[in-house]
PDB file of N, CA and C in Angstrom:
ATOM      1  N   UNK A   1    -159.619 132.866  20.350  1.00  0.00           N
ATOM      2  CA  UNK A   1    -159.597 134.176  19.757  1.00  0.00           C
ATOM      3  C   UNK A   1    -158.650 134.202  18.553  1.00  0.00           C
ATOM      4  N   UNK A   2    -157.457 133.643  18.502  1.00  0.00           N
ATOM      5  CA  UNK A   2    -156.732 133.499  17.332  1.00  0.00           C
ATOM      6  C   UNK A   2    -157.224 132.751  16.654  1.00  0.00           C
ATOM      7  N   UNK A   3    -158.167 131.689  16.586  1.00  0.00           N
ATOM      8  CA  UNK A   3    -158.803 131.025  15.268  1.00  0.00           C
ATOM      9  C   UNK A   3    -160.193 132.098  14.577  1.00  0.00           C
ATOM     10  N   UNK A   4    -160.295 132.765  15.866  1.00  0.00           N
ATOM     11  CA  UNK A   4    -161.760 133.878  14.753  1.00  0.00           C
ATOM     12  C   UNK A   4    -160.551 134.524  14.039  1.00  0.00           C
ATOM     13  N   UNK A   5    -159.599 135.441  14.752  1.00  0.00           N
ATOM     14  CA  UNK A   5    -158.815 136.163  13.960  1.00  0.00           C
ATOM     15  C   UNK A   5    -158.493 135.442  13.102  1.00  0.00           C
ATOM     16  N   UNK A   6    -157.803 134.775  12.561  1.00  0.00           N
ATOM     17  CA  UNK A   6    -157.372 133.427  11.524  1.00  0.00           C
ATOM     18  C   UNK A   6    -158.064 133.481  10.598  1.00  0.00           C
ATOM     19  N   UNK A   7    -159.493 132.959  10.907  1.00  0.00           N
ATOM     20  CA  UNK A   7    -160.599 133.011   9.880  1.00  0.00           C
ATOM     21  C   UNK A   7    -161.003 134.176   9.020  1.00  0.00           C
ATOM     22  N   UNK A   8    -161.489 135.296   9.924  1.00  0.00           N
ATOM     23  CA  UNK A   8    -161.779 136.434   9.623  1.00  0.00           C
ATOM     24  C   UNK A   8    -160.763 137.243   8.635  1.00  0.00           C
ATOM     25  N   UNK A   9    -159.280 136.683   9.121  1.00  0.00           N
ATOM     26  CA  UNK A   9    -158.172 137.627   7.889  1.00  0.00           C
ATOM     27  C   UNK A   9    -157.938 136.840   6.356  1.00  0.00           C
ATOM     28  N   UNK A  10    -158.011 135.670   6.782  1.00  0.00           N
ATOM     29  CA  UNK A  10    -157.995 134.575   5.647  1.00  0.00           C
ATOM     30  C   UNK A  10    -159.291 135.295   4.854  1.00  0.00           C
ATOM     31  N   UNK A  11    -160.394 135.117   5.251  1.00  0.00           N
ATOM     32  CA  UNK A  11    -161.729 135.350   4.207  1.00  0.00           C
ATOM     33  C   UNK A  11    -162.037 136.824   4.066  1.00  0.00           C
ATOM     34  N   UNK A  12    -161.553 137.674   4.438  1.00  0.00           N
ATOM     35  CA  UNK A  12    -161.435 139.252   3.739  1.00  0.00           C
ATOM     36  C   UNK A  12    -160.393 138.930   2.762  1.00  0.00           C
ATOM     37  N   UNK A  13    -159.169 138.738   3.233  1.00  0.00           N
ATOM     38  CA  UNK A  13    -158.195 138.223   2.781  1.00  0.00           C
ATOM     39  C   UNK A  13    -158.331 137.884   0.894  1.00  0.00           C
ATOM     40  N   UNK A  14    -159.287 136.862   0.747  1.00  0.00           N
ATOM     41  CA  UNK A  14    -159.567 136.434  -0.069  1.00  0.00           C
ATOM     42  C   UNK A  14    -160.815 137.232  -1.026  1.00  0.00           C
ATOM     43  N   UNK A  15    -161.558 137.701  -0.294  1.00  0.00           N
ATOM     44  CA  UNK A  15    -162.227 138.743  -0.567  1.00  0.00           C
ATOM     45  C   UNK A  15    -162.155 140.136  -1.350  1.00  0.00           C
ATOM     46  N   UNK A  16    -160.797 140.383  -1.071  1.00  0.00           N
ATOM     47  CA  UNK A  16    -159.936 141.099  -1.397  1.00  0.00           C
ATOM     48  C   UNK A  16    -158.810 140.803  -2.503  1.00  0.00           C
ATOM     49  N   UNK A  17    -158.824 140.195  -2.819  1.00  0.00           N
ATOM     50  CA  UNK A  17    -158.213 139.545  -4.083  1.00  0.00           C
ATOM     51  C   UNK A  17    -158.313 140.360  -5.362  1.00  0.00           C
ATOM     52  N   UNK A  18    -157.489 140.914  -6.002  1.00  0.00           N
ATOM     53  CA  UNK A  18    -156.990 141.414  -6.673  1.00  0.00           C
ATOM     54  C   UNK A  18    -158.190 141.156  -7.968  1.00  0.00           C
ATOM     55  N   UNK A  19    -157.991 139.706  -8.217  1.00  0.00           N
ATOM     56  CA  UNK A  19    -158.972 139.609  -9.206  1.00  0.00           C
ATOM     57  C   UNK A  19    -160.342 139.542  -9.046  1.00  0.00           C
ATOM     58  N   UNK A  20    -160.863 139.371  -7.881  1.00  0.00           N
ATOM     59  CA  UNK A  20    -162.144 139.839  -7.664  1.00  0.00           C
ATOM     60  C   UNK A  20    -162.629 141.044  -8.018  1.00  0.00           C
ATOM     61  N   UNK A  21    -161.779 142.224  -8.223  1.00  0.00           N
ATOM     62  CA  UNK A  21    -161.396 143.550  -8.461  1.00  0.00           C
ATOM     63  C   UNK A  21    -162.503 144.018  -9.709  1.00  0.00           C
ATOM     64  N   UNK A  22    -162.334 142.810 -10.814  1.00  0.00           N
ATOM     65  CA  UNK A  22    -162.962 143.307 -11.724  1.00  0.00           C
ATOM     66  C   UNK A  22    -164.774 143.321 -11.330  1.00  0.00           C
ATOM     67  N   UNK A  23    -165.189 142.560 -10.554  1.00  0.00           N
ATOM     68  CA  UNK A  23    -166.897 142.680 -10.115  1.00  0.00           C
ATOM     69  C   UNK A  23    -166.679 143.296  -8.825  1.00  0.00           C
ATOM     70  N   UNK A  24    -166.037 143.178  -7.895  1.00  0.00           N
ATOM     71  CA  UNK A  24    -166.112 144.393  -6.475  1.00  0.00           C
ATOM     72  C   UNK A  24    -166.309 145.434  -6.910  1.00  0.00           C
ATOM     73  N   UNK A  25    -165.136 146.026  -7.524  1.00  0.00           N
ATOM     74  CA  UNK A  25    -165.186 147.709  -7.858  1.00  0.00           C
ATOM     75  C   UNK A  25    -166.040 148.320  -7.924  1.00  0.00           C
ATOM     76  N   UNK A  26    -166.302 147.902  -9.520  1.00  0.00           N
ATOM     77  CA  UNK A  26    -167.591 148.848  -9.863  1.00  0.00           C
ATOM     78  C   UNK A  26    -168.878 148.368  -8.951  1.00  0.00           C
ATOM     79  N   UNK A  27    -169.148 147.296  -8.301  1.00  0.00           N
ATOM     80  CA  UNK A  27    -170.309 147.795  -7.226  1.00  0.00           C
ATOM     81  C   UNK A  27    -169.750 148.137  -6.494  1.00  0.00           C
ATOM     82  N   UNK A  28    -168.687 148.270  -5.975  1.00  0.00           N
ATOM     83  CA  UNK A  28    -168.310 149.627  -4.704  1.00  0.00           C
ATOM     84  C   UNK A  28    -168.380 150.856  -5.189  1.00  0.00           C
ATOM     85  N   UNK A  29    -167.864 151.155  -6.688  1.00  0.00           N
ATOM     86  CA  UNK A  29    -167.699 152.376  -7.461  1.00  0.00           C
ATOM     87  C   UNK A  29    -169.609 153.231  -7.446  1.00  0.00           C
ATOM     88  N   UNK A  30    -170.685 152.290  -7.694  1.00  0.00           N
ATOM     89  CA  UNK A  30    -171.748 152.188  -7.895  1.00  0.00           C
ATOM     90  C   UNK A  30    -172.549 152.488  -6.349  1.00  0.00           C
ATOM     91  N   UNK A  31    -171.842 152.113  -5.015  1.00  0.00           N
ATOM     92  CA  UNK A  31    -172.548 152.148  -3.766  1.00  0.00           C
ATOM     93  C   UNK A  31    -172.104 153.375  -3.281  1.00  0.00           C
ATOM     94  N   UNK A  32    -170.888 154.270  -4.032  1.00  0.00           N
ATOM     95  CA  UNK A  32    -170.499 155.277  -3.268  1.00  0.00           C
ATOM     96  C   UNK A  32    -170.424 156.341  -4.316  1.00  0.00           C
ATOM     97  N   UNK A  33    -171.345 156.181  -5.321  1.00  0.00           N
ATOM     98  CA  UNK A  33    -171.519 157.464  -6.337  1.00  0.00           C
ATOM     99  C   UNK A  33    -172.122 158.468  -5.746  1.00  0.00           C
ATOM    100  N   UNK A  34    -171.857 159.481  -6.064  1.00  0.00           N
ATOM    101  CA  UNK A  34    -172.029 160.985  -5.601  1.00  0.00           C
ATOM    102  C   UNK A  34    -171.311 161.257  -4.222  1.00  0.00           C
ATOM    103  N   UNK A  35    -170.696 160.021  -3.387  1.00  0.00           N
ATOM    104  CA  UNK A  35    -169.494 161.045  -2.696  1.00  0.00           C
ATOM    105  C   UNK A  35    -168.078 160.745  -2.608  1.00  0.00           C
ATOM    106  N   UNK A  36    -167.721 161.987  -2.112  1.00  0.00           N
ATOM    107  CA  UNK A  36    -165.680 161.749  -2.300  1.00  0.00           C
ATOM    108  C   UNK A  36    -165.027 160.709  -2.172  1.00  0.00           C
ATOM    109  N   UNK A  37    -165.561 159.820  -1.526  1.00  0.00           N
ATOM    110  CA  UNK A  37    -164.643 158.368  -1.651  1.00  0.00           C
ATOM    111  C   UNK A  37    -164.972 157.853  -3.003  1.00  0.00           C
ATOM    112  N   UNK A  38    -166.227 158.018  -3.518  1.00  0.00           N
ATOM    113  CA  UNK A  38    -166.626 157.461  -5.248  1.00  0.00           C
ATOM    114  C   UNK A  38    -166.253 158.011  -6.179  1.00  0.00           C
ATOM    115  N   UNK A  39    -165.846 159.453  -5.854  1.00  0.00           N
ATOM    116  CA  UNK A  39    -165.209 159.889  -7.260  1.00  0.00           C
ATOM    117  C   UNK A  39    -163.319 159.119  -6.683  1.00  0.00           C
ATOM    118  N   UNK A  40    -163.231 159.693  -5.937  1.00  0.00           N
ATOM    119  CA  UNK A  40    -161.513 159.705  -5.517  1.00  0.00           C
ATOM    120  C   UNK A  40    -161.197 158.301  -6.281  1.00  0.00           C
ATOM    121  N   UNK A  41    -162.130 157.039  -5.795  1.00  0.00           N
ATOM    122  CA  UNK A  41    -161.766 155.249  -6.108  1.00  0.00           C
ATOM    123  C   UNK A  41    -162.068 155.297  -7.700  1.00  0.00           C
ATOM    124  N   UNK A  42    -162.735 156.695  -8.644  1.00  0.00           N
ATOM    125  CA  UNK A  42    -163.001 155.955  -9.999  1.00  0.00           C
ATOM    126  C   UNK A  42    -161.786 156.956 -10.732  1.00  0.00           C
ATOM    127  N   UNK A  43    -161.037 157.858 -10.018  1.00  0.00           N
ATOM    128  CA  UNK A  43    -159.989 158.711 -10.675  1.00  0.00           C
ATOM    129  C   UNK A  43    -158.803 158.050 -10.190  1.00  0.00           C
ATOM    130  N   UNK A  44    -158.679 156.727  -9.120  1.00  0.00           N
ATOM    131  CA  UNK A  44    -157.599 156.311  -8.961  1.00  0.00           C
ATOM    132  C   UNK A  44    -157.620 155.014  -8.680  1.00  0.00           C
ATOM    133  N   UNK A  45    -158.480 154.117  -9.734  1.00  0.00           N
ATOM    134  CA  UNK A  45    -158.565 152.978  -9.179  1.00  0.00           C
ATOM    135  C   UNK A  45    -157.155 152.022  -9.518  1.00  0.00           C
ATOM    136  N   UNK A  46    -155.805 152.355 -10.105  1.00  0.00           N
ATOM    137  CA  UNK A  46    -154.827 151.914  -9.752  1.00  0.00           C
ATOM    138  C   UNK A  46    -154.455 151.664  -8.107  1.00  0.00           C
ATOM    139  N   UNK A  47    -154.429 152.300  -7.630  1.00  0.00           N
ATOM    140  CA  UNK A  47    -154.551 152.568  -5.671  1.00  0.00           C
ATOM    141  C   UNK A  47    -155.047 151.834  -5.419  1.00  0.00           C
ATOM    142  N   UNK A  48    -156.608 151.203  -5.802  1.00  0.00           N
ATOM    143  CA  UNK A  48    -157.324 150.614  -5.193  1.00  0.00           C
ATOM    144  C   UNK A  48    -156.870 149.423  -5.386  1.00  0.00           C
ATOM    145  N   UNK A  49    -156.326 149.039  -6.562  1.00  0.00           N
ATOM    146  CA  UNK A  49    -155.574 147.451  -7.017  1.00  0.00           C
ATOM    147  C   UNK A  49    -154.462 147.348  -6.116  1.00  0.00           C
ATOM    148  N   UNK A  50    -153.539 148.340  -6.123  1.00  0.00           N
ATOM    149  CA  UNK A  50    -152.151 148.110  -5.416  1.00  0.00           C
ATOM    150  C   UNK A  50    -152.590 147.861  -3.532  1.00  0.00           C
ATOM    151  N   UNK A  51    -153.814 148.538  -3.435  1.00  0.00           N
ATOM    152  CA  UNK A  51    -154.426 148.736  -1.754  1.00  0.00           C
ATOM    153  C   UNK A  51    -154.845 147.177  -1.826  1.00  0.00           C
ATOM    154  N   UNK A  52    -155.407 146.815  -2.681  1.00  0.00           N
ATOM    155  CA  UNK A  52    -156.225 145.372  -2.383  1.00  0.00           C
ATOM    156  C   UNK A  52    -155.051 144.003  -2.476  1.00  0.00           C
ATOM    157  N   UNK A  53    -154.165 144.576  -3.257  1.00  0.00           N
ATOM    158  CA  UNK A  53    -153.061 143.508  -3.704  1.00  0.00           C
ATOM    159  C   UNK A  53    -152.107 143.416  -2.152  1.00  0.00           C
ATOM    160  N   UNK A  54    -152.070 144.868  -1.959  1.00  0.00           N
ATOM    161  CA  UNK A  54    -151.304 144.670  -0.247  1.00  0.00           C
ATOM    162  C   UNK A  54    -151.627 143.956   0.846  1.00  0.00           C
ATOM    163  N   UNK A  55    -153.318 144.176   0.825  1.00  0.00           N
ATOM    164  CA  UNK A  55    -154.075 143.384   1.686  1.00  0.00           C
ATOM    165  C   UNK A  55    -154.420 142.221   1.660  1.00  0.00           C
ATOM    166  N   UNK A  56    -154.418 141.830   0.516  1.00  0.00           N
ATOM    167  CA  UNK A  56    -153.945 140.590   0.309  1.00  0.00           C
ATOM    168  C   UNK A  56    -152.909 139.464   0.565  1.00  0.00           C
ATOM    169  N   UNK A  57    -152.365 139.466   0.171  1.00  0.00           N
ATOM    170  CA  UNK A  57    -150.700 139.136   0.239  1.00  0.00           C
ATOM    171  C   UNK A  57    -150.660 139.410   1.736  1.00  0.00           C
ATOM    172  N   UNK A  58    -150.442 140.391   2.660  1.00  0.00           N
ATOM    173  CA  UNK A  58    -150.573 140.470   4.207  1.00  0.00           C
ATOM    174  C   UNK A  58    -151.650 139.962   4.955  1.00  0.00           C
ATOM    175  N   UNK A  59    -152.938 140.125   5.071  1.00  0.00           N
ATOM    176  CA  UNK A  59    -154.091 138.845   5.328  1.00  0.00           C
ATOM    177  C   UNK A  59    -153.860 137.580   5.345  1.00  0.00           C
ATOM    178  N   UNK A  60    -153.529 137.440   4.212  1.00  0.00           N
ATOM    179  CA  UNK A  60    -153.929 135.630   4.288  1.00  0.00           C
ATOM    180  C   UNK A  60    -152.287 135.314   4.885  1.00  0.00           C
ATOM    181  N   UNK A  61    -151.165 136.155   4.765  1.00  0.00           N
ATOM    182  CA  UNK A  61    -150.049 135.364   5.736  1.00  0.00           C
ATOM    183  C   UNK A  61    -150.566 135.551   6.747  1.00  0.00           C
ATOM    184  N   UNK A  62    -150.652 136.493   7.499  1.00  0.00           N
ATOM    185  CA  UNK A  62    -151.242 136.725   8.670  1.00  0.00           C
ATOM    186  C   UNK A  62    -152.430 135.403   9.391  1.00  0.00           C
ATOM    187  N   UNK A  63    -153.124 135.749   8.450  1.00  0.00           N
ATOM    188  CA  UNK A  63    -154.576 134.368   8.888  1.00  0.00           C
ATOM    189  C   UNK A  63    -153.834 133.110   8.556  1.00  0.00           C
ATOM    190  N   UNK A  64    -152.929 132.860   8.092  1.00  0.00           N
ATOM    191  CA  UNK A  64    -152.549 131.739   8.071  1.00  0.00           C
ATOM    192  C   UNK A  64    -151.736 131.109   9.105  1.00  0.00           C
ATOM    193  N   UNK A  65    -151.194 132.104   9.289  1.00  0.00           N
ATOM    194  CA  UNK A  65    -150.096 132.027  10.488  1.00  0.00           C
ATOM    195  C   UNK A  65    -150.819 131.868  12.082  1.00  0.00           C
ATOM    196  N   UNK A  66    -152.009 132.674  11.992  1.00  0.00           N
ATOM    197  CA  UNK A  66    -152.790 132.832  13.387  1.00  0.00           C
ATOM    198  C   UNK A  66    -153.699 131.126  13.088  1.00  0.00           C
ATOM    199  N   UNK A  67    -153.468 130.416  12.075  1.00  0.00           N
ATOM    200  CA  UNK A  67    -154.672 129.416  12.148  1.00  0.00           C
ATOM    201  C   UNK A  67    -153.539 128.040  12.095  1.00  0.00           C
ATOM    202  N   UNK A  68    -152.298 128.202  11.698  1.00  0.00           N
ATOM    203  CA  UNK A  68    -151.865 126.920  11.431  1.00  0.00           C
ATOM    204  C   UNK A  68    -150.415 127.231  12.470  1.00  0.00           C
ATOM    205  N   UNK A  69    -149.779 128.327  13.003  1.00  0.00           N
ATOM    206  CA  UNK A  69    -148.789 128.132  14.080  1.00  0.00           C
ATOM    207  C   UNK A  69    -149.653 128.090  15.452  1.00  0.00           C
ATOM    208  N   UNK A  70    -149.103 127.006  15.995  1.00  0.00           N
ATOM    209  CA  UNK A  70    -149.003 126.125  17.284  1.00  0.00           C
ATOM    210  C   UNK A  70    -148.385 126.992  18.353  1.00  0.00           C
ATOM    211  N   UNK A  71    -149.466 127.324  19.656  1.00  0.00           N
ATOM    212  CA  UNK A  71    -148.467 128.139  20.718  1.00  0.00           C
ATOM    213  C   UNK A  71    -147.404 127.217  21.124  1.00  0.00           C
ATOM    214  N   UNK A  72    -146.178 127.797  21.367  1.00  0.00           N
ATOM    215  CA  UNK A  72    -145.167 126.902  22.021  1.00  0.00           C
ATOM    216  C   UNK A  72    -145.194 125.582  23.138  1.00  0.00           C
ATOM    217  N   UNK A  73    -145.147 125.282  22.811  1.00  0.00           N
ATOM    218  CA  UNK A  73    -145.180 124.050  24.287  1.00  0.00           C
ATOM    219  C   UNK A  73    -144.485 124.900  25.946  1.00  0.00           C
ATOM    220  N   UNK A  74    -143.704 125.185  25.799  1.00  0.00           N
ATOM    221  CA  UNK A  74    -143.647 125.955  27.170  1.00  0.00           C
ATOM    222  C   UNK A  74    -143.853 127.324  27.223  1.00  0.00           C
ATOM    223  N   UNK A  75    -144.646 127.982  26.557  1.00  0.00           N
ATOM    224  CA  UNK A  75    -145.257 128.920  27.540  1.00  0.00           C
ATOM    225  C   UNK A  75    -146.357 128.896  28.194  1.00  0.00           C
ATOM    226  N   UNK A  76    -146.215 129.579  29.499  1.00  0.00           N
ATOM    227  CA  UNK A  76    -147.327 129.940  30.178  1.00  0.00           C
ATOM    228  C   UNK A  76    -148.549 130.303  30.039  1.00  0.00           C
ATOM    229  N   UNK A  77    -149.626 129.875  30.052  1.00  0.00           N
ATOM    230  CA  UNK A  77    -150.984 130.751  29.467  1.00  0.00           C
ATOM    231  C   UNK A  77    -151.978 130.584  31.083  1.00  0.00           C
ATOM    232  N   UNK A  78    -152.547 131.545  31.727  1.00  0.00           N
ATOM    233  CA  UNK A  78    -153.360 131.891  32.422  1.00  0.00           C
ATOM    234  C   UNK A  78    -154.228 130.666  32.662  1.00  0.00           C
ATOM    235  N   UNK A  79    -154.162 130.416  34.020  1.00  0.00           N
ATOM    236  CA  UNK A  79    -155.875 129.160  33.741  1.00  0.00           C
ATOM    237  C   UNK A  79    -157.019 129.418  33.585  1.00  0.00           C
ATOM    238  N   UNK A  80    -157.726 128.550  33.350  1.00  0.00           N
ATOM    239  CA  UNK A  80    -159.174 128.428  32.786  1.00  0.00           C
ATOM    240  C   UNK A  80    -160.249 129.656  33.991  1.00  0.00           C
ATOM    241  N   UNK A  81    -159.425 129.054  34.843  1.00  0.00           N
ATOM    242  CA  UNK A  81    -160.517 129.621  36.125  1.00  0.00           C
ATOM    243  C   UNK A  81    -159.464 129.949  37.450  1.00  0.00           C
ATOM    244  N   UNK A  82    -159.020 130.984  37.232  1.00  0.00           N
ATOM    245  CA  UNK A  82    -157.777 131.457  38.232  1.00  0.00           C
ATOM    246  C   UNK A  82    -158.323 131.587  39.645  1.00  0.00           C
ATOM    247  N   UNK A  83    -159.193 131.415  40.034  1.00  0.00           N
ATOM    248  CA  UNK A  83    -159.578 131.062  41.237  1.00  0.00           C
ATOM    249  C   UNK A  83    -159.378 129.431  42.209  1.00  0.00           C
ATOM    250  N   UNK A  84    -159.386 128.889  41.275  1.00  0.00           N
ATOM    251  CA  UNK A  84    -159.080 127.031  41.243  1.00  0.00           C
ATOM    252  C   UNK A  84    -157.478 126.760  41.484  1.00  0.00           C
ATOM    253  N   UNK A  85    -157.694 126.055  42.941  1.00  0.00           N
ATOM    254  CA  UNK A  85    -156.479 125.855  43.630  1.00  0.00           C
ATOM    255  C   UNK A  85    -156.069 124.160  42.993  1.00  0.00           C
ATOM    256  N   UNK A  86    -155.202 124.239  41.984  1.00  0.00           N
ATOM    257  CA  UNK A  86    -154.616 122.855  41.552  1.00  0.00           C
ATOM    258  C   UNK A  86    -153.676 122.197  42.656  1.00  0.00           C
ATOM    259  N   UNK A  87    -154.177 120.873  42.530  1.00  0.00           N
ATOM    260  CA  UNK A  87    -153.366 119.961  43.539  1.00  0.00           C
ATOM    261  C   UNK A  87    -153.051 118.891  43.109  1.00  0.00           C
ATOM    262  N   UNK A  88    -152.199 118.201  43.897  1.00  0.00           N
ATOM    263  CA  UNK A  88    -151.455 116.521  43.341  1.00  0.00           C
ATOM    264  C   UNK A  88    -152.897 115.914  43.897  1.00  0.00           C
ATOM    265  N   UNK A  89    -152.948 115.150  42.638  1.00  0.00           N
ATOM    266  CA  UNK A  89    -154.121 113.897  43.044  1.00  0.00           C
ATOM    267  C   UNK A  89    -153.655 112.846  43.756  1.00  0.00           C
ATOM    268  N   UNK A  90    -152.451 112.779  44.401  1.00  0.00           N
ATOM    269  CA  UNK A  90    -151.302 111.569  45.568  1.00  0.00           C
ATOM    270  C   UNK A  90    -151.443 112.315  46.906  1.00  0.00           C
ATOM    271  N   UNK A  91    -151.951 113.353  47.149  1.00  0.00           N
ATOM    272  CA  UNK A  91    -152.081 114.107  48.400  1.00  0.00           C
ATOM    273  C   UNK A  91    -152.728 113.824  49.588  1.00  0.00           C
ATOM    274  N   UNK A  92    -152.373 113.088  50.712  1.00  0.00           N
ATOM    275  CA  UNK A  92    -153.875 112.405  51.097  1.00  0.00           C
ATOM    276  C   UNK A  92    -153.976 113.397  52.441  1.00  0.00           C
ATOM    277  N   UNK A  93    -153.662 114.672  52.652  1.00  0.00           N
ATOM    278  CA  UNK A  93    -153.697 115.635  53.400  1.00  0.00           C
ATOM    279  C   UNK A  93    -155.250 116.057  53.102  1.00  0.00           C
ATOM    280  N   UNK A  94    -156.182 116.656  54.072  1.00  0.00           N
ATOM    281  CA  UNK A  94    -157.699 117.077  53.924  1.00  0.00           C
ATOM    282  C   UNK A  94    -157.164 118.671  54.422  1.00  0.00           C
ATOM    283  N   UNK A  95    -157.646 119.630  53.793  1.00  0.00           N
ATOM    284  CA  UNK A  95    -157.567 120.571  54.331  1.00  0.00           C
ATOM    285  C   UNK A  95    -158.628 121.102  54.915  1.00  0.00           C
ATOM    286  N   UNK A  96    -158.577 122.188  56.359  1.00  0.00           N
ATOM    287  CA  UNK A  96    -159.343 122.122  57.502  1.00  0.00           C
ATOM    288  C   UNK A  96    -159.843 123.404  57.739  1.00  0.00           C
ATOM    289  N   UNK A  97    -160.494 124.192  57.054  1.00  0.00           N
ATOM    290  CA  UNK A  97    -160.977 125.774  58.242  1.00  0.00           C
ATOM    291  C   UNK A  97    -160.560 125.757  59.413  1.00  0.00           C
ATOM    292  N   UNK A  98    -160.080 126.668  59.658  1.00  0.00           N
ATOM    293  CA  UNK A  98    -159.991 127.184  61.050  1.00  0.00           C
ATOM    294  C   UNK A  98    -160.966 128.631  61.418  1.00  0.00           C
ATOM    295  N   UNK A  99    -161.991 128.154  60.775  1.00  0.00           N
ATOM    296  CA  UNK A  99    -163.002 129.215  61.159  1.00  0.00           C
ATOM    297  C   UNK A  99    -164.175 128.567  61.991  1.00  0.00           C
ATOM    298  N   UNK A 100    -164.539 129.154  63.175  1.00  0.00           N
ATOM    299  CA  UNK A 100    -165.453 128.282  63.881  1.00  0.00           C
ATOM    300  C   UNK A 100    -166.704 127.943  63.273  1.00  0.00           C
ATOM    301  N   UNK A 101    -167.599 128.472  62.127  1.00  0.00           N
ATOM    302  CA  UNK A 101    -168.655 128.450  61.604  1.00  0.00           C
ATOM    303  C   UNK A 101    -168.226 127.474  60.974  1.00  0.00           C
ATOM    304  N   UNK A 102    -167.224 126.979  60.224  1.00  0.00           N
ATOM    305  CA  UNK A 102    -167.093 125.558  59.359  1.00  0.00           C
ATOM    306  C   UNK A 102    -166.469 124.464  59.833  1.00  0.00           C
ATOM    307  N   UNK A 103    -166.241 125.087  61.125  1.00  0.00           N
ATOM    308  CA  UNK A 103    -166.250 123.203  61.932  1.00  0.00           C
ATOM    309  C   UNK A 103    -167.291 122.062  62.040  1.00  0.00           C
ATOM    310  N   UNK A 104    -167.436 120.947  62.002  1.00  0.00           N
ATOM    311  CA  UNK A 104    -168.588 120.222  62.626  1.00  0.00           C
ATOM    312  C   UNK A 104    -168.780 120.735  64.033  1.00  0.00           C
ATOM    313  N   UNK A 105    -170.133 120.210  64.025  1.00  0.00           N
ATOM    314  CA  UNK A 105    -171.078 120.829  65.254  1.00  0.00           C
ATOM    315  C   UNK A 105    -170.136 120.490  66.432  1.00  0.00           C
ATOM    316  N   UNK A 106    -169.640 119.019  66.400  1.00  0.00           N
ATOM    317  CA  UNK A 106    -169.201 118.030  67.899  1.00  0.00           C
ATOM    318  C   UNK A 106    -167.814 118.875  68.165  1.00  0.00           C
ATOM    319  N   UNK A 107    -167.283 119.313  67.290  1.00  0.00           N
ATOM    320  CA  UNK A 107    -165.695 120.434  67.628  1.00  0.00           C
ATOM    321  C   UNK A 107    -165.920 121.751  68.231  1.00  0.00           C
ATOM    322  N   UNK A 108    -167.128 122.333  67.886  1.00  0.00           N
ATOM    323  CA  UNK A 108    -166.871 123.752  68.448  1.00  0.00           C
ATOM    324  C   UNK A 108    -167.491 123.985  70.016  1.00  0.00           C
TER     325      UNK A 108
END
């Protein structure tokens, strides 16, 4: 899950790039003509540079950080299948039901 996140902030991330600004815009400016978000983004598209420049710069640390830091070596993380009883493979103990239906036939 942290490498989709990773990916996904990195490539908006980049997407979002400041200088992409000059061909995004105006087809965003162009997909949202005639309502309030299309006038508001063409009477203040300073905002929209300083909004994209933020998201920027925060994204790709972010995705970078979720794709290239290493979980710690000792922490704990949940197992695969928390039902699964781990054991020493040196154990030469068999463990036994004590339920009469899972005995062999010759015991009960």
């Amino acid at each position: 899950m942290r490498r989709i996140g990773g990916i996904a902030l990195t490539v908006t991330g980049f997407l979002a790039c400041p200088c992409h600004l000059i061909i995004t815009l105006p087809l965003l400016l162009s997909l949202l003509a005639g309502t309030a978000l299309g006038s508001f983004l063409s009477q203040n598209s300073g905002l929209a540079y300083t909004g994209a420049s933020i998201y920027f710069v925060v994204a790709l640390a972010l995705g970078g950080f979720l794709l290239l830091h290493q979980k710690r070596p000792g922490s704990q993380s949940a197992p695969p299948y928390p039902t699964c009883i781990l054991g020493d493979a040196s154990e030469t103990e068999s463990w036994q039901s004590s339920r009469e239906e899972d005995q062999p036939s010759t015991r009960r």
